[in-house]
Protein backbone atom coordinates (compact mmCIF):
# COMPACT_ATOMS: atom_id res chain seq x y z
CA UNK A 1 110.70 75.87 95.93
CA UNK A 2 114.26 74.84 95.53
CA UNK A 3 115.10 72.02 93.92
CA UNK A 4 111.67 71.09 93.47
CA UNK A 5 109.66 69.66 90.43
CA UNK A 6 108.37 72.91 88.39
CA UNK A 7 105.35 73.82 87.30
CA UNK A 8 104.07 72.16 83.75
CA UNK A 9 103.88 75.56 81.77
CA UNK A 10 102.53 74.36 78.21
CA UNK A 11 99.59 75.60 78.30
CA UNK A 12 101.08 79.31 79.17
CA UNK A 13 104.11 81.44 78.81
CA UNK A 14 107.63 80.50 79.75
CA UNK A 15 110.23 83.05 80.83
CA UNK A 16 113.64 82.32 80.48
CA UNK A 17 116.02 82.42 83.25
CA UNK A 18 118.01 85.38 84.07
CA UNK A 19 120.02 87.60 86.86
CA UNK A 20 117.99 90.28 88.29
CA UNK A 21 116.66 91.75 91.90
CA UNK A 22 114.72 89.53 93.93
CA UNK A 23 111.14 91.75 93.50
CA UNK A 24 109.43 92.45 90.35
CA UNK A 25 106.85 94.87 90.27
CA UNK A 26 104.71 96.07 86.98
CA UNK A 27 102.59 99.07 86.50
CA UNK A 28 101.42 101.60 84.52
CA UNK A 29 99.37 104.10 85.69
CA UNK A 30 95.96 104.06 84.16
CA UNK A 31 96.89 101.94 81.20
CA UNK A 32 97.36 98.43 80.15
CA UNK A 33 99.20 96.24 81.95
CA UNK A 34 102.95 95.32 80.57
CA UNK A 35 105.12 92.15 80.83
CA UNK A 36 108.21 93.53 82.14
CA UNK A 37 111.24 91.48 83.77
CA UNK A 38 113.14 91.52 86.64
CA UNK A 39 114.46 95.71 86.78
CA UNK A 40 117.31 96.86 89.81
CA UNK A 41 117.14 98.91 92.55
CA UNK A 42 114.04 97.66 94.12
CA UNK A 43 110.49 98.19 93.20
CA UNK A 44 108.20 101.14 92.40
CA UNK A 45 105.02 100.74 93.87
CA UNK A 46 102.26 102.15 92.20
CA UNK A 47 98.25 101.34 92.26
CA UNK A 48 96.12 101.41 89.61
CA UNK A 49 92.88 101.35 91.42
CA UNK A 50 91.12 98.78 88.95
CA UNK A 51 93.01 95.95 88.81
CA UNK A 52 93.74 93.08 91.72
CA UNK A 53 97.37 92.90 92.82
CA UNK A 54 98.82 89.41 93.04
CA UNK A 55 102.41 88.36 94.60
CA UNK A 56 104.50 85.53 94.07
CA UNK A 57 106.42 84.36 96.47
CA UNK A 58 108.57 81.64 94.40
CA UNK A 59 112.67 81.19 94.13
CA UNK A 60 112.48 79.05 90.78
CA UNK A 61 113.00 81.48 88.34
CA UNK A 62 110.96 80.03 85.55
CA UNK A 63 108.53 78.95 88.01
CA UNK A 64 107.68 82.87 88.90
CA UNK A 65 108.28 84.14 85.40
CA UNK A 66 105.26 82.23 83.59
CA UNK A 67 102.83 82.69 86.21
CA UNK A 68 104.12 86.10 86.25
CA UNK A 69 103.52 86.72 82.37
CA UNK A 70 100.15 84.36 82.76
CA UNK A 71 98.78 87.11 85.20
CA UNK A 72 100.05 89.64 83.44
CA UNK A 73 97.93 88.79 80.16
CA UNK A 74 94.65 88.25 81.99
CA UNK A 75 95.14 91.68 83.06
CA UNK A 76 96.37 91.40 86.61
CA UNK A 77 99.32 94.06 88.60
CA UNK A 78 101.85 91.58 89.69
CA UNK A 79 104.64 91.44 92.06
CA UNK A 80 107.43 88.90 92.66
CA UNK A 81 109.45 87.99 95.05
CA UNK A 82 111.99 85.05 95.08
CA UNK A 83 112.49 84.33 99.13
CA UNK A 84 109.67 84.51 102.14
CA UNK A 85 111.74 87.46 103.93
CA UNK A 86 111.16 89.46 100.70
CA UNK A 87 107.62 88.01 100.52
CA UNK A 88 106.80 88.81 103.76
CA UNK A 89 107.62 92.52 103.41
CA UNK A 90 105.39 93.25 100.50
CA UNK A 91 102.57 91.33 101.65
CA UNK A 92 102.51 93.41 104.85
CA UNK A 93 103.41 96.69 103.38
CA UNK A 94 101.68 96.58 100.16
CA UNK A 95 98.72 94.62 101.01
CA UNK A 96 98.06 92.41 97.71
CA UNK A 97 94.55 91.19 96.71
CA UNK A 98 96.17 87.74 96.74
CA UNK A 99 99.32 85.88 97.41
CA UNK A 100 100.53 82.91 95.46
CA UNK A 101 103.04 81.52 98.08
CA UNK A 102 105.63 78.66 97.71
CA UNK A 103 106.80 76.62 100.77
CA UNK A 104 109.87 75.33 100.18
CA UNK A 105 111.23 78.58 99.92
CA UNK A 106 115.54 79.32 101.19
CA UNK A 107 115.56 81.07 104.65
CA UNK A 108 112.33 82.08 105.53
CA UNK A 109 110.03 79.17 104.44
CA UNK A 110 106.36 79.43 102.76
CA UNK A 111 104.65 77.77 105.99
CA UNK A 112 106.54 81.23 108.62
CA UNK A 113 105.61 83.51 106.00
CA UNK A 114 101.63 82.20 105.95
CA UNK A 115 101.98 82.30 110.10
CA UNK A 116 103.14 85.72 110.02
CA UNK A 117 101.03 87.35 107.31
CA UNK A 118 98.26 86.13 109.25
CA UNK A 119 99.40 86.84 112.32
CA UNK A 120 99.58 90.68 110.90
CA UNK A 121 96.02 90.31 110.47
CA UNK A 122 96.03 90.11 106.43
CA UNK A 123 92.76 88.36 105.28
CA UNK A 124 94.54 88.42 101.79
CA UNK A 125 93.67 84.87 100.38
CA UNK A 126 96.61 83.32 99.97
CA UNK A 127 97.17 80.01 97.59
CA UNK A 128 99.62 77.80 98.44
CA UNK A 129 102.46 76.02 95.87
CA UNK A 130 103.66 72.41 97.40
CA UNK A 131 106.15 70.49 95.43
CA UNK A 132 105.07 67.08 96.19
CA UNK A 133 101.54 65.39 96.81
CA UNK A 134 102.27 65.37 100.60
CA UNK A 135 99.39 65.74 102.66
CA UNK A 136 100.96 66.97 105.74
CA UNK A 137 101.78 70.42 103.75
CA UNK A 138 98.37 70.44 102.39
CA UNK A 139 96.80 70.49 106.28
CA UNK A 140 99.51 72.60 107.49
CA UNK A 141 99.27 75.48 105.18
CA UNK A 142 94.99 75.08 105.23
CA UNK A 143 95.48 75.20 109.22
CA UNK A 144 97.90 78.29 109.36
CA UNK A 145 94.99 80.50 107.03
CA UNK A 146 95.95 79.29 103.41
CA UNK A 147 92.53 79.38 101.48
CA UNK A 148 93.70 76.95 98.42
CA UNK A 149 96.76 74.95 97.39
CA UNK A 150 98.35 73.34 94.47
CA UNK A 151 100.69 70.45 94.05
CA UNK A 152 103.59 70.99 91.84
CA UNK A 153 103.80 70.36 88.49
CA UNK A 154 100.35 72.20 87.75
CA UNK A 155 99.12 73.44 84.77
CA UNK A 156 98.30 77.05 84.46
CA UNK A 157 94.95 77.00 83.62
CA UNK A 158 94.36 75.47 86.69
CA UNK A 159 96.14 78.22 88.87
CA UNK A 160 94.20 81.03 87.14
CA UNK A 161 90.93 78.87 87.55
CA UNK A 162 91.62 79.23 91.43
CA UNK A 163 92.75 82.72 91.53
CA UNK A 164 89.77 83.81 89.49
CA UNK A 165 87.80 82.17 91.95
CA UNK A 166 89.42 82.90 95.15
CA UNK A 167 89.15 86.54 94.18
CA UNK A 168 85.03 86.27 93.45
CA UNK A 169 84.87 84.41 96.84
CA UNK A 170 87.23 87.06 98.60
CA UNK A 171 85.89 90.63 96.78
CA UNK A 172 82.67 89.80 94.92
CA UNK A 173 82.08 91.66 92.23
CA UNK A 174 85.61 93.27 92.65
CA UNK A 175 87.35 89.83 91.49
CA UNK A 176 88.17 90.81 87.53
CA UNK A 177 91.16 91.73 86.75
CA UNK A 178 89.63 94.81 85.50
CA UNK A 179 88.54 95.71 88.55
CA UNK A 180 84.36 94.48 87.77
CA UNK A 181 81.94 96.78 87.32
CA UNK A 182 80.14 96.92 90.53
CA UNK A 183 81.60 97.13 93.94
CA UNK A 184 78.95 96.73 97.08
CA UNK A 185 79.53 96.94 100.83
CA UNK A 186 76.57 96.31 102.72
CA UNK A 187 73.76 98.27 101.56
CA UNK A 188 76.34 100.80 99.11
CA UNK A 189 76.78 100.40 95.91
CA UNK A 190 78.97 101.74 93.23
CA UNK A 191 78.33 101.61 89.79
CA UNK A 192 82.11 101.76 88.17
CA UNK A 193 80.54 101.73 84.34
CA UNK A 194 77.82 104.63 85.25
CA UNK A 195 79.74 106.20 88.12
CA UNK A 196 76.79 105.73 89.81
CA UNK A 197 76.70 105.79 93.33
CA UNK A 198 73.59 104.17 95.83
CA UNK A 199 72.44 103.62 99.58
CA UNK A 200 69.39 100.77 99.15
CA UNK A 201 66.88 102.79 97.08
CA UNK A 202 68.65 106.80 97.62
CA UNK A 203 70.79 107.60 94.50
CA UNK A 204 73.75 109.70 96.13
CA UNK A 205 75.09 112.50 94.06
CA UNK A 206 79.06 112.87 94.39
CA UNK A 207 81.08 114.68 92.48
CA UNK A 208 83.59 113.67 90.36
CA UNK A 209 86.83 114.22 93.23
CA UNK A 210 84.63 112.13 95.59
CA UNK A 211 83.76 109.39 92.94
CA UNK A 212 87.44 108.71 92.09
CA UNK A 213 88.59 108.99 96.14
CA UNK A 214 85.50 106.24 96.81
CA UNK A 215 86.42 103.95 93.74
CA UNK A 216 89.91 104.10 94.68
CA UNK A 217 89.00 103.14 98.37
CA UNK A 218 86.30 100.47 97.67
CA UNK A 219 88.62 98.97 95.23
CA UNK A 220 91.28 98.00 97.70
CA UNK A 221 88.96 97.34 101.16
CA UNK A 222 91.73 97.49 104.54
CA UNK A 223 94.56 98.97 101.86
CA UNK A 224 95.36 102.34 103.74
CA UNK A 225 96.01 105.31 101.51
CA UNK A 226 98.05 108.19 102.55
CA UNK A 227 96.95 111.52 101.65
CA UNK A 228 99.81 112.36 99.32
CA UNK A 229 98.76 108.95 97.34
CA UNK A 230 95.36 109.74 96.92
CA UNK A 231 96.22 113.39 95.92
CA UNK A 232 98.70 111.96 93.13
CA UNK A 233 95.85 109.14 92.33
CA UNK A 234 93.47 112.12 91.63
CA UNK A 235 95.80 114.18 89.60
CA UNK A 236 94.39 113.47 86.55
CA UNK A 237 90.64 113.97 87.26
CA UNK A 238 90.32 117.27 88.21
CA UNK A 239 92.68 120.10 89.32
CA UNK A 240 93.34 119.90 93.10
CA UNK A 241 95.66 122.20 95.03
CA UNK A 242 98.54 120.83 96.02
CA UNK A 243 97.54 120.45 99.80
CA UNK A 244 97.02 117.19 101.06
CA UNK A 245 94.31 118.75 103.66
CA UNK A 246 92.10 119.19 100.31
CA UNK A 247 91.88 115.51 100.25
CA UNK A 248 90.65 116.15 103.96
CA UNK A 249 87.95 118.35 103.09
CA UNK A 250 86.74 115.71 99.93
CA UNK A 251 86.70 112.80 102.57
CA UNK A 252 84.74 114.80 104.75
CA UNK A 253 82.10 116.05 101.93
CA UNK A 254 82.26 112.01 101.03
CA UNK A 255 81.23 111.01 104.59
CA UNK A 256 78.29 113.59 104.76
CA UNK A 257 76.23 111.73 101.90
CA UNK A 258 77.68 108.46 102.27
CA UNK A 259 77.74 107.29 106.29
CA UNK A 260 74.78 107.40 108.44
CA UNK A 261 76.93 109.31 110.73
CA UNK A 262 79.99 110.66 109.51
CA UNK A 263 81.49 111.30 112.92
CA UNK A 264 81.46 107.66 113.43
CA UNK A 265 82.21 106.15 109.63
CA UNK A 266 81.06 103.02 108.54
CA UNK A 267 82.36 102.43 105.10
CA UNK A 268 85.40 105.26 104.96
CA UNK A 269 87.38 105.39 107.46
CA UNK A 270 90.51 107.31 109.15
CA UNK A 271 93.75 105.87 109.86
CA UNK A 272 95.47 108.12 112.19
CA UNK A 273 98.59 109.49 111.40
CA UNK A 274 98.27 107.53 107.81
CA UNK A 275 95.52 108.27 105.63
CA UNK A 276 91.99 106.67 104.48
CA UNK A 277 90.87 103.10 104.12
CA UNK A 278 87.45 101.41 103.00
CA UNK A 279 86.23 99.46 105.61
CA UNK A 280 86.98 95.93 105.30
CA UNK A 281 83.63 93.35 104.58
């Protein structure tokens, strides 16, 4: 949005304007997430399994920053980005849970970045920042795939009222920014809490490798993992060699007690040339 009204921010954080490169990303691996500002040199993307990843597509500065921090403190992996080019890249290389999109963005604007996202085939729900109360955004952004919008200025209990629930609508049980504690698809269902894995009424036994490589899968439905990023994502949980075709061998043991017929997957599937992805609902 440049130029444009901001959003009303008392009832969250403020960040203060500042220099920096144009996408934020914040992470730590298997811990609590951090508030961190705008860092050089581009972004580091990593993917704790259990939380949802949101972008923000916004030039104003202090716009971004308090949503930012707002996310950040209900527990949510965020990344920013301050023009739709930028934007546009994540969203189709990263693959967010949800994208909070501005459309008066410079270059690129919010409405070519919604066209092309879903013209990429992204179902990522995607809310939609106007500046003005102007209903020709509002049907143009709901008829190019956005799922919600807001009219700037907006209070921030309001945006994380409709992320929380465009989240629940999108993933279910997946929609907490801990990650919930159940994740079904169909008929499966995995217990996070009990690591507790079911078909219907038939309790499957897994061990603990092809827990973590299913709860890392299931939490991100259509997000493709390569082989090397599951290997480093399952560093910690038991000692694997070094060979990514040991991740092969897990996936396949997976498959046998999971899929009806693991030569033709339902719920874990193979991306050629890539890696693994959980089948999208």
């Amino acid at each position: 949005m440049s130029g444009g009204a901001g959003a009303r921010l008392a009832d969250g954080a403020v960040g203060a304007p500042g220099a920096g490169a144009h996408l934020i990303t914040t992470h730590e691996r298997c811990g609590p997430v951090k508030a961190a500002g705008p860092v050089r040199g581009g972004p580091v993307y990593s993917r704790p399994a259990m939380s949802a990843t949101i972008l923000i597509v916004e030039d104003e500065f202090a716009v971004a920053r308090g949503i930012q921090y707002a996310l950040q403190q209900e527990g949510y992996q965020v990344a920013v980005a301050k023009s739709g080019e930028e934007g546009l890249d994540f969203a189709t290389n990263q693959a967010p849970d949800l994208v909070v999109l501005d459309v008066r963005l410079p270059g690129m604007d919010g409405f070519e970045v919604l066209r092309r996202l879903r013209a990429s085939g992204s179902k990522a729900p995607v809310l939609v920042l106007t500046a003005r109360d102007d209903e020709v955004d509002k049907v143009i952004g709901l008829e190019l795939g956005a799922d919600d919008y807001l009219t700037k200025p907006f209070g921030l209990r309001e945006l994380m009222s409709r992320i929380k629930a465009l989240l629940r609508r999108a993933y279910g049980d997946l929609s907490d920014a801990a990650g919930g504690r159940v994740i079904r698809h169909g008929d499966l269902v995995i217990d996070l809490e009990r690591r507790r894995v079911q078909r219907g009424d038939r309790r499957i036994s897994l061990t603990p490798t092809e827990f973590e490589i299913l709860r890392h899968l299931a939490s991100r439905p259509g997000r493709v993992y390569t082989r090397s990023e599951l290997l480093e994502l399952l560093r910690d949980y038991e000692a694997l060699d070094q060979d990514e075709k040991t991740i092969n061998v897990h996936v396949s043991h997976l498959r046998d007690k999971i899929e009806d017929d693991p030569a033709v997957p339902a719920f874990v599937m193979t991306v050629r040339g890539v890696g693994y992805a959980f089948a999208e609902r």
